[in-house]
PDB file of N, CA and C in Angstrom:
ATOM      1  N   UNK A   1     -54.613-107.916 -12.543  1.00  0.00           N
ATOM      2  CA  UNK A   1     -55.763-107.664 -13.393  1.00  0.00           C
ATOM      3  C   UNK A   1     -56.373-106.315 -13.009  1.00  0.00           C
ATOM      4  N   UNK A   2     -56.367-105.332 -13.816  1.00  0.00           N
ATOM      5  CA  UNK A   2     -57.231-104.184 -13.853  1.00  0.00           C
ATOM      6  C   UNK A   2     -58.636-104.306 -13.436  1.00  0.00           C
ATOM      7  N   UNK A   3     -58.978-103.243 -12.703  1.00  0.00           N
ATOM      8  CA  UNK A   3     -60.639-102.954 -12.690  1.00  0.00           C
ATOM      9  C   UNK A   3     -61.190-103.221 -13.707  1.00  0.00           C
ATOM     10  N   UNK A   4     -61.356-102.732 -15.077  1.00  0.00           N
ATOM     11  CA  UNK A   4     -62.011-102.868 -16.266  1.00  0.00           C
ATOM     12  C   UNK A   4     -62.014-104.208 -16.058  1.00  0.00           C
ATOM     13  N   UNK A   5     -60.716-104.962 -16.087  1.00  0.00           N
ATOM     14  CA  UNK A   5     -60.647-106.449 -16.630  1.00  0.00           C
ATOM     15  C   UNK A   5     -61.531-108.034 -15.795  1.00  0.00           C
ATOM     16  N   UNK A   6     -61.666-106.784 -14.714  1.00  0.00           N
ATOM     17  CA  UNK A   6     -62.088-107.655 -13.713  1.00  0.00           C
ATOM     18  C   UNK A   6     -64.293-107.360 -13.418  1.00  0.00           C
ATOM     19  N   UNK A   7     -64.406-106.292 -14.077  1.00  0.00           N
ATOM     20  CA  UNK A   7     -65.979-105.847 -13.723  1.00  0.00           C
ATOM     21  C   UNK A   7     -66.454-105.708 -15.255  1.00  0.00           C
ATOM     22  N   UNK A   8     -65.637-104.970 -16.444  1.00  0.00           N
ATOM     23  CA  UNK A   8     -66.214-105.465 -17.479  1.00  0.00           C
ATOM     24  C   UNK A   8     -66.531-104.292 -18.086  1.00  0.00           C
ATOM     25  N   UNK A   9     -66.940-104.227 -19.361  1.00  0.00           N
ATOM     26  CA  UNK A   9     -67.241-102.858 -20.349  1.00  0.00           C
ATOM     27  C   UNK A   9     -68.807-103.326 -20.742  1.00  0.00           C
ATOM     28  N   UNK A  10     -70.080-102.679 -20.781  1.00  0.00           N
ATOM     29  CA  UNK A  10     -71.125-103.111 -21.264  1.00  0.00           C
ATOM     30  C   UNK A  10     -70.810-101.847 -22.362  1.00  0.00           C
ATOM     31  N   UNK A  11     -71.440-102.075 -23.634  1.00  0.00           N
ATOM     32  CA  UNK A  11     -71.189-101.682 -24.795  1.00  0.00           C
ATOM     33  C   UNK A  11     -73.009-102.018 -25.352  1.00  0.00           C
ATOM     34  N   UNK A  12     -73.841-100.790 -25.020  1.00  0.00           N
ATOM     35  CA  UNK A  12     -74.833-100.916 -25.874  1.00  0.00           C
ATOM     36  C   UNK A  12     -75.107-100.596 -27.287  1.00  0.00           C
ATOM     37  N   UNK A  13     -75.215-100.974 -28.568  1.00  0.00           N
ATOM     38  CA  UNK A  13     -75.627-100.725 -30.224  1.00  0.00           C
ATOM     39  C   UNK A  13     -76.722-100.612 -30.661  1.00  0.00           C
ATOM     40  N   UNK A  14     -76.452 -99.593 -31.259  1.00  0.00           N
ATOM     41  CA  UNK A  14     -77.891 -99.484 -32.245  1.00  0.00           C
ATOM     42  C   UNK A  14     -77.535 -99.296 -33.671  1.00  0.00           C
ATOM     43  N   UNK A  15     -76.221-100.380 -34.021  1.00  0.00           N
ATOM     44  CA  UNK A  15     -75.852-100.455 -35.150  1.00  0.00           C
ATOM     45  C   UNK A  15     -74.851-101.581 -34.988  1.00  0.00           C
ATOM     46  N   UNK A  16     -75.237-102.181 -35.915  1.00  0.00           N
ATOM     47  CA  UNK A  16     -73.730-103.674 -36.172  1.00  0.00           C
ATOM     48  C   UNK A  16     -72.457-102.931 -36.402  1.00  0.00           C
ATOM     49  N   UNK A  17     -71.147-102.863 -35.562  1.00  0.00           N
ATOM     50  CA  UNK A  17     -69.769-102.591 -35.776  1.00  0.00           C
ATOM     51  C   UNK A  17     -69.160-103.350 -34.653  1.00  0.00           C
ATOM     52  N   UNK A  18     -67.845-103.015 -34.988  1.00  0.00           N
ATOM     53  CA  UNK A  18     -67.158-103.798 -34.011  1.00  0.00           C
ATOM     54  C   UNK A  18     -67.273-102.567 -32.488  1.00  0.00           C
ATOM     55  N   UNK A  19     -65.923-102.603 -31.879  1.00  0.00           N
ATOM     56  CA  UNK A  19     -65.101-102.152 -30.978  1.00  0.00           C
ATOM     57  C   UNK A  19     -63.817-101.983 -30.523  1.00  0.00           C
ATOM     58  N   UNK A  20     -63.076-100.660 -30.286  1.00  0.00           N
ATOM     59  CA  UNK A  20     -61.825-100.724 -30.095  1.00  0.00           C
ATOM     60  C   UNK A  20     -61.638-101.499 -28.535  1.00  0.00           C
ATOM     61  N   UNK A  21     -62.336-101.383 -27.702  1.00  0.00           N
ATOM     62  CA  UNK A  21     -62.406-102.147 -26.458  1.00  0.00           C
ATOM     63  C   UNK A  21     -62.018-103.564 -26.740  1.00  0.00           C
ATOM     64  N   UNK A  22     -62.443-103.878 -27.394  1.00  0.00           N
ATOM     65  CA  UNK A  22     -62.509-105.658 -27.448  1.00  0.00           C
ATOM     66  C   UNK A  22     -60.801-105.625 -28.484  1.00  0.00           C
ATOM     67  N   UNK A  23     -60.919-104.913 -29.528  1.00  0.00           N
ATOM     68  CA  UNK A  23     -58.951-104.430 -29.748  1.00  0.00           C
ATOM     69  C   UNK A  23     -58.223-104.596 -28.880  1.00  0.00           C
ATOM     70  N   UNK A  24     -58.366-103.557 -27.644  1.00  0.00           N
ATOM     71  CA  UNK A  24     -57.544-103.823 -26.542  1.00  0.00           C
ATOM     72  C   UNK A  24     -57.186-104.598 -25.693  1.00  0.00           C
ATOM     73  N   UNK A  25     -58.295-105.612 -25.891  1.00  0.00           N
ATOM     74  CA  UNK A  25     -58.313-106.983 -25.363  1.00  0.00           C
ATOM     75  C   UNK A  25     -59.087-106.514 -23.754  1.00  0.00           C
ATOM     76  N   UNK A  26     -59.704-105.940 -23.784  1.00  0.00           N
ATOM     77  CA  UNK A  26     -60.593-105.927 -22.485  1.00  0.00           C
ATOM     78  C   UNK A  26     -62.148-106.647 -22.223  1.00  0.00           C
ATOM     79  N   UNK A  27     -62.261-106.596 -21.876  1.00  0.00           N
ATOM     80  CA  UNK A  27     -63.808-107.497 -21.315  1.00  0.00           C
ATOM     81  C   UNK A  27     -64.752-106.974 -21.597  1.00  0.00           C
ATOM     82  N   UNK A  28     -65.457-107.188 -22.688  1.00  0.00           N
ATOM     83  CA  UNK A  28     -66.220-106.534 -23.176  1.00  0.00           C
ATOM     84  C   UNK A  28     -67.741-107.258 -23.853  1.00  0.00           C
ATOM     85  N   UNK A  29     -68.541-107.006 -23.115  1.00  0.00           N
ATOM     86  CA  UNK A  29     -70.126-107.250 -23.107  1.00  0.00           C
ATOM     87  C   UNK A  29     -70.936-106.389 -24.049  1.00  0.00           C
ATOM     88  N   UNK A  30     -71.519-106.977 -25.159  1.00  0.00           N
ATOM     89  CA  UNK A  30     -72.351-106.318 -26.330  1.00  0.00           C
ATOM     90  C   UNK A  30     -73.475-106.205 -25.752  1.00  0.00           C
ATOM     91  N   UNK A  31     -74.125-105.337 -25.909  1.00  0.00           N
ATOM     92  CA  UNK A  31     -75.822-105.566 -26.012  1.00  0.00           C
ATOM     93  C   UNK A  31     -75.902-105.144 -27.361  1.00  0.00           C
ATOM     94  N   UNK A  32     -76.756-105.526 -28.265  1.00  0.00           N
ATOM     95  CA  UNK A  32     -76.692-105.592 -29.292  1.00  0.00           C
ATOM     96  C   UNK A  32     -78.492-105.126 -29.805  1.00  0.00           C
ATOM     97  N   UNK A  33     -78.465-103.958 -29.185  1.00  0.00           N
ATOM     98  CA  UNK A  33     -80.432-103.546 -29.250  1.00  0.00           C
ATOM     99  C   UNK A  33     -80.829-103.460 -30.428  1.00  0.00           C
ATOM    100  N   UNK A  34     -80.344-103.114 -31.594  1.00  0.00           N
ATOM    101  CA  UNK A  34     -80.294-103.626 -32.776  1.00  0.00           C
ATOM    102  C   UNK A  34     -80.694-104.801 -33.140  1.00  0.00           C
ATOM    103  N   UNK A  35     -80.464-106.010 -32.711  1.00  0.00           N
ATOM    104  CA  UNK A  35     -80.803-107.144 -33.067  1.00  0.00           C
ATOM    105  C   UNK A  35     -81.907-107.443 -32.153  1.00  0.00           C
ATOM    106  N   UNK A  36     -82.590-106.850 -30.893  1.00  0.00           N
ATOM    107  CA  UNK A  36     -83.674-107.416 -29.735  1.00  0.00           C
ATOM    108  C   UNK A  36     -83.045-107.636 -28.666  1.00  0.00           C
ATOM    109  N   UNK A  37     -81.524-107.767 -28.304  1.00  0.00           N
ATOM    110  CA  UNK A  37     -80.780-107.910 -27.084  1.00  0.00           C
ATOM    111  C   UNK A  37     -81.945-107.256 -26.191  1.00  0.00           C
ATOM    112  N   UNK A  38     -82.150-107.560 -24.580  1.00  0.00           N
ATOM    113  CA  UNK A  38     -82.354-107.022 -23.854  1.00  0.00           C
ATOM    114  C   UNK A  38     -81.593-106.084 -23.322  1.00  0.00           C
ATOM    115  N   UNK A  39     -82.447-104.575 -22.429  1.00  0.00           N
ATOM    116  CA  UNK A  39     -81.153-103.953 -22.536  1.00  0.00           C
ATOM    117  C   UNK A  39     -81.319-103.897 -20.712  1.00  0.00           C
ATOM    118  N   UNK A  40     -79.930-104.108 -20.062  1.00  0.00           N
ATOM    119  CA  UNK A  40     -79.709-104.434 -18.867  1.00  0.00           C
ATOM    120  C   UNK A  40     -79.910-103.620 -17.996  1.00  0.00           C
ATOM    121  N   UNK A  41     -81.029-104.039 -16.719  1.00  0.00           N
ATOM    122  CA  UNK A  41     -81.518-102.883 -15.758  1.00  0.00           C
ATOM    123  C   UNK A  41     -80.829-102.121 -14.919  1.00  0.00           C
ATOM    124  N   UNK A  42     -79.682-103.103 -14.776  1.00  0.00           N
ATOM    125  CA  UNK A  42     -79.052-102.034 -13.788  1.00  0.00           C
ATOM    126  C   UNK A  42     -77.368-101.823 -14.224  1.00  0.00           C
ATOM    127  N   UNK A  43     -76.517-100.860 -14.161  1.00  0.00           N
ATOM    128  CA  UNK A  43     -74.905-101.220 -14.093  1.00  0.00           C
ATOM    129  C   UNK A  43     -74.205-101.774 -13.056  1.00  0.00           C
ATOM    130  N   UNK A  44     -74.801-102.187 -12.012  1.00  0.00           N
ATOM    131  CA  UNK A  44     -73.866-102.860 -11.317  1.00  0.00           C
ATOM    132  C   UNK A  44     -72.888-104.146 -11.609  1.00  0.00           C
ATOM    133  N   UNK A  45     -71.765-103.972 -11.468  1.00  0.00           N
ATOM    134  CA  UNK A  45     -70.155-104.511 -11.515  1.00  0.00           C
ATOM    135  C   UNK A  45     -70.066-103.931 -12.932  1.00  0.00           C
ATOM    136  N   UNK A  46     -70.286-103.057 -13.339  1.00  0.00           N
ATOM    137  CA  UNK A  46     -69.706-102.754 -14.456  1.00  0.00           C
ATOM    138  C   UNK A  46     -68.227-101.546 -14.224  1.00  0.00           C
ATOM    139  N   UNK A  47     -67.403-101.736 -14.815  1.00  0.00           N
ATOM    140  CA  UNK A  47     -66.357-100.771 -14.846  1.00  0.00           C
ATOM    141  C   UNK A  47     -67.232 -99.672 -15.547  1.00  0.00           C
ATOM    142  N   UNK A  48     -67.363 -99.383 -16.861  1.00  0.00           N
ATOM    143  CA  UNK A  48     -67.723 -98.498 -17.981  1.00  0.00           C
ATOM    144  C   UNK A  48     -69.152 -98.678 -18.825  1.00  0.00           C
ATOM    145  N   UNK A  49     -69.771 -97.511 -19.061  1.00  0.00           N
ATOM    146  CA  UNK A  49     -70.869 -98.454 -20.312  1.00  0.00           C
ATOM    147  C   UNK A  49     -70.707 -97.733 -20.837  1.00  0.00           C
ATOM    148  N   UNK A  50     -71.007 -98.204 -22.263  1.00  0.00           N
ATOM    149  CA  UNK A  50     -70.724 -97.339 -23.596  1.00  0.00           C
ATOM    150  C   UNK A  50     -72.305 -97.358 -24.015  1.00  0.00           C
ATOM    151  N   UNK A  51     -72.628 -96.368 -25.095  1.00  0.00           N
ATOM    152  CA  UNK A  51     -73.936 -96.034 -25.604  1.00  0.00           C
ATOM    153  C   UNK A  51     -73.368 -95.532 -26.424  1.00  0.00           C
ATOM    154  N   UNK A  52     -73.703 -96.451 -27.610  1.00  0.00           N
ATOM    155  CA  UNK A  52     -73.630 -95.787 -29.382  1.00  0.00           C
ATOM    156  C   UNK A  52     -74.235 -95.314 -29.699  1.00  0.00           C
ATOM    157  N   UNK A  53     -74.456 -94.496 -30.844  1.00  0.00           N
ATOM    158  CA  UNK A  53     -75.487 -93.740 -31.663  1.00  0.00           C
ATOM    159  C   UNK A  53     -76.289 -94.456 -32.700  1.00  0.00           C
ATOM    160  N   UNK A  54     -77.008 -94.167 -33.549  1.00  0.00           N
ATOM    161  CA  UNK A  54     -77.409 -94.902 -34.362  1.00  0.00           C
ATOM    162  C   UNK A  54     -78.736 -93.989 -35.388  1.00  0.00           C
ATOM    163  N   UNK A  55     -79.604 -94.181 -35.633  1.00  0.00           N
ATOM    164  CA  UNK A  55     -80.024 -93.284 -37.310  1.00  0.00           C
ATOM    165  C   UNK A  55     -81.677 -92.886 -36.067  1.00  0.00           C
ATOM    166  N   UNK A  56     -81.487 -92.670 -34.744  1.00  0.00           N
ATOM    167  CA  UNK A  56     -82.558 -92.826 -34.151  1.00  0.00           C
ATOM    168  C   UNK A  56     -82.492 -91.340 -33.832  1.00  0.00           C
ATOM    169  N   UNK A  57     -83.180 -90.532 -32.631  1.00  0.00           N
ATOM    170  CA  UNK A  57     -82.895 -89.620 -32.314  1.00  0.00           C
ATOM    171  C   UNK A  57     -83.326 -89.862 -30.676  1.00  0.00           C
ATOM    172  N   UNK A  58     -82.456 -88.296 -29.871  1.00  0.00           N
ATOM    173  CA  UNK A  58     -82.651 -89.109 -28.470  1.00  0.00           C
ATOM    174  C   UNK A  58     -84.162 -88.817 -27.931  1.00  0.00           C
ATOM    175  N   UNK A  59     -85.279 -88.260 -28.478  1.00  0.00           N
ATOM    176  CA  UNK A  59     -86.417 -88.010 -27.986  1.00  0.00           C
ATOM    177  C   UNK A  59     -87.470 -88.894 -28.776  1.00  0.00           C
ATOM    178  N   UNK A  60     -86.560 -90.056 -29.980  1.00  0.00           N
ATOM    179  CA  UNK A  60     -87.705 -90.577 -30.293  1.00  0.00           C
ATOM    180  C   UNK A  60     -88.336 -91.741 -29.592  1.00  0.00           C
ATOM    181  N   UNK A  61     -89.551 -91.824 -29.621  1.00  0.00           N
ATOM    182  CA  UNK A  61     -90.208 -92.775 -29.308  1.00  0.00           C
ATOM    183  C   UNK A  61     -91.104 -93.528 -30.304  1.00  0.00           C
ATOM    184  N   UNK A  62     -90.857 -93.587 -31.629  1.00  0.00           N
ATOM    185  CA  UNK A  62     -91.095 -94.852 -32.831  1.00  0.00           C
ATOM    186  C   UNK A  62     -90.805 -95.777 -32.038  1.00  0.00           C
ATOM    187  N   UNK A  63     -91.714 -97.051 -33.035  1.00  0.00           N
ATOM    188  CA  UNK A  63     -90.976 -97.889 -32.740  1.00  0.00           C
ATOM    189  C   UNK A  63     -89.404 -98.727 -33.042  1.00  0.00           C
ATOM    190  N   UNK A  64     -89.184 -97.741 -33.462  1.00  0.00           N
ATOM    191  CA  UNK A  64     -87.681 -98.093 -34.394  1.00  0.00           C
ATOM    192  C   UNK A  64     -86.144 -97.927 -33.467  1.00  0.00           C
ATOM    193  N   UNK A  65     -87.258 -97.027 -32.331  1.00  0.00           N
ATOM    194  CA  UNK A  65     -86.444 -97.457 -30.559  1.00  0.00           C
ATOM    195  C   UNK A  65     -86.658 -97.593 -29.956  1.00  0.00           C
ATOM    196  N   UNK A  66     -87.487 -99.101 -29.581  1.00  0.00           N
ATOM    197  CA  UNK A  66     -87.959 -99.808 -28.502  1.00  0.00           C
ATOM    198  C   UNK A  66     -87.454 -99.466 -27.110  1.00  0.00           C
ATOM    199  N   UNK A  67     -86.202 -99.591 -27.692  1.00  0.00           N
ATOM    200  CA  UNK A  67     -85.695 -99.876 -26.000  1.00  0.00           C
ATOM    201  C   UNK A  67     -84.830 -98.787 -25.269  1.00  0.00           C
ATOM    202  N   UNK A  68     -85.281 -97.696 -25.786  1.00  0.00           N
ATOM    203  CA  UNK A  68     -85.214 -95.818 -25.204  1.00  0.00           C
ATOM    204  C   UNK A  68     -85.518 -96.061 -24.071  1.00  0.00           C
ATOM    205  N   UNK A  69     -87.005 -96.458 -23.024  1.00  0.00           N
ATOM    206  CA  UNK A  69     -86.713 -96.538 -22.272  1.00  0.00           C
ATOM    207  C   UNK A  69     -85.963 -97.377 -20.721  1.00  0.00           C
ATOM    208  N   UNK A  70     -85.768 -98.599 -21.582  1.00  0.00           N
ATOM    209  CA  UNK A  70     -84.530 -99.251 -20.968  1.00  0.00           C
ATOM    210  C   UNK A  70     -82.998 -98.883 -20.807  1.00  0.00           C
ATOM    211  N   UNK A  71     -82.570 -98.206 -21.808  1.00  0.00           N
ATOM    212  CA  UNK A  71     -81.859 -97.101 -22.180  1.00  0.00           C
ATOM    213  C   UNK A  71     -81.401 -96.066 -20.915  1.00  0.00           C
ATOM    214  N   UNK A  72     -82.729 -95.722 -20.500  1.00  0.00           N
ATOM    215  CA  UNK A  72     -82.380 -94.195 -19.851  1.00  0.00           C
ATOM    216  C   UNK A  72     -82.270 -94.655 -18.632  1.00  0.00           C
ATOM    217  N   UNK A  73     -83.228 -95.812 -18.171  1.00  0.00           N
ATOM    218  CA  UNK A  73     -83.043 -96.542 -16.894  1.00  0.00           C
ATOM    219  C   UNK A  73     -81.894 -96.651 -16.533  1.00  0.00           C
ATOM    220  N   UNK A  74     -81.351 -97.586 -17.707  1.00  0.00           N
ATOM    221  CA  UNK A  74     -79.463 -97.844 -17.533  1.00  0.00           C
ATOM    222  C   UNK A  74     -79.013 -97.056 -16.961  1.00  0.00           C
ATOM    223  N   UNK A  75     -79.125 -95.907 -17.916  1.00  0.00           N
ATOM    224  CA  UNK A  75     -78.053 -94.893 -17.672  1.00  0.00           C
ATOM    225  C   UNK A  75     -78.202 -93.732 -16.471  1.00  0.00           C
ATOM    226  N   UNK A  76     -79.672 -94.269 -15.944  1.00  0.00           N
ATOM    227  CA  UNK A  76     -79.375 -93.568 -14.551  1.00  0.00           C
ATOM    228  C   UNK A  76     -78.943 -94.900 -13.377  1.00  0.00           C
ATOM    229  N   UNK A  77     -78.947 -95.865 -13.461  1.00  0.00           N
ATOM    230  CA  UNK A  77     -78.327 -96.577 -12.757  1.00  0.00           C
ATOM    231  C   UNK A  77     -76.699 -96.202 -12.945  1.00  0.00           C
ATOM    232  N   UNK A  78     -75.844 -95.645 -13.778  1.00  0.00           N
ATOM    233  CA  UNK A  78     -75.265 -95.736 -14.090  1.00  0.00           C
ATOM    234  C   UNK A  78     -74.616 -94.375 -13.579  1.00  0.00           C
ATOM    235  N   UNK A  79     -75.273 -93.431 -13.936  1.00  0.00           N
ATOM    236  CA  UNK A  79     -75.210 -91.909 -13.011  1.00  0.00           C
ATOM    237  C   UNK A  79     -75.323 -91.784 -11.490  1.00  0.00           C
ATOM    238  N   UNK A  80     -75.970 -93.024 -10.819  1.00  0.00           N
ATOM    239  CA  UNK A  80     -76.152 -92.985  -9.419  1.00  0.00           C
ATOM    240  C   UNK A  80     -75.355 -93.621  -8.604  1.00  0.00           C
ATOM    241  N   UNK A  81     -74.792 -94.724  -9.593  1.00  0.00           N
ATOM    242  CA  UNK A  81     -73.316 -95.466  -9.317  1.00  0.00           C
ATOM    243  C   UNK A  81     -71.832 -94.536  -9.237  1.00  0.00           C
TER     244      UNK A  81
END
């Protein structure tokens, strides 16, 4: 079993689509911020995280992207890893 297969892909959305990850048959964890998912504080055991795009922009703070700054948290957990 691969690293990926074994720690996992977190895959955050800010739009309903699928994934080629989950195609490949790998392990693959939605957050789905789009729908209210919480978005996860830290990356630990994660192999990869993905961050989609979506009709937002990266400096907004509407409320139409709540969870920007859960977001950036991630992704410095994710940079420090």
């Amino acid at each position: 079993m691969s690293r990926v297969e074994q720690t996992g892909v977190l895959v955050v959305q800010h739009m309903p689509h699928g994934t080629a990850l989950e195609a490949a048959g790998l392990l693959v964890r939605v957050c789905r911020a789009w729908a209210g998912d919480p978005v996860p504080e830290s990356s630990a055991g994660l192999a990869a995280l993905v961050m989609t795009g979506g009709p937002m922009a990266a400096y907004d703070d509407s409320p139409a992207f709540l969870t920007r700054a859960a977001e950036l948290t991630l992704l410095r957990s994710a940079l420090e890893a």
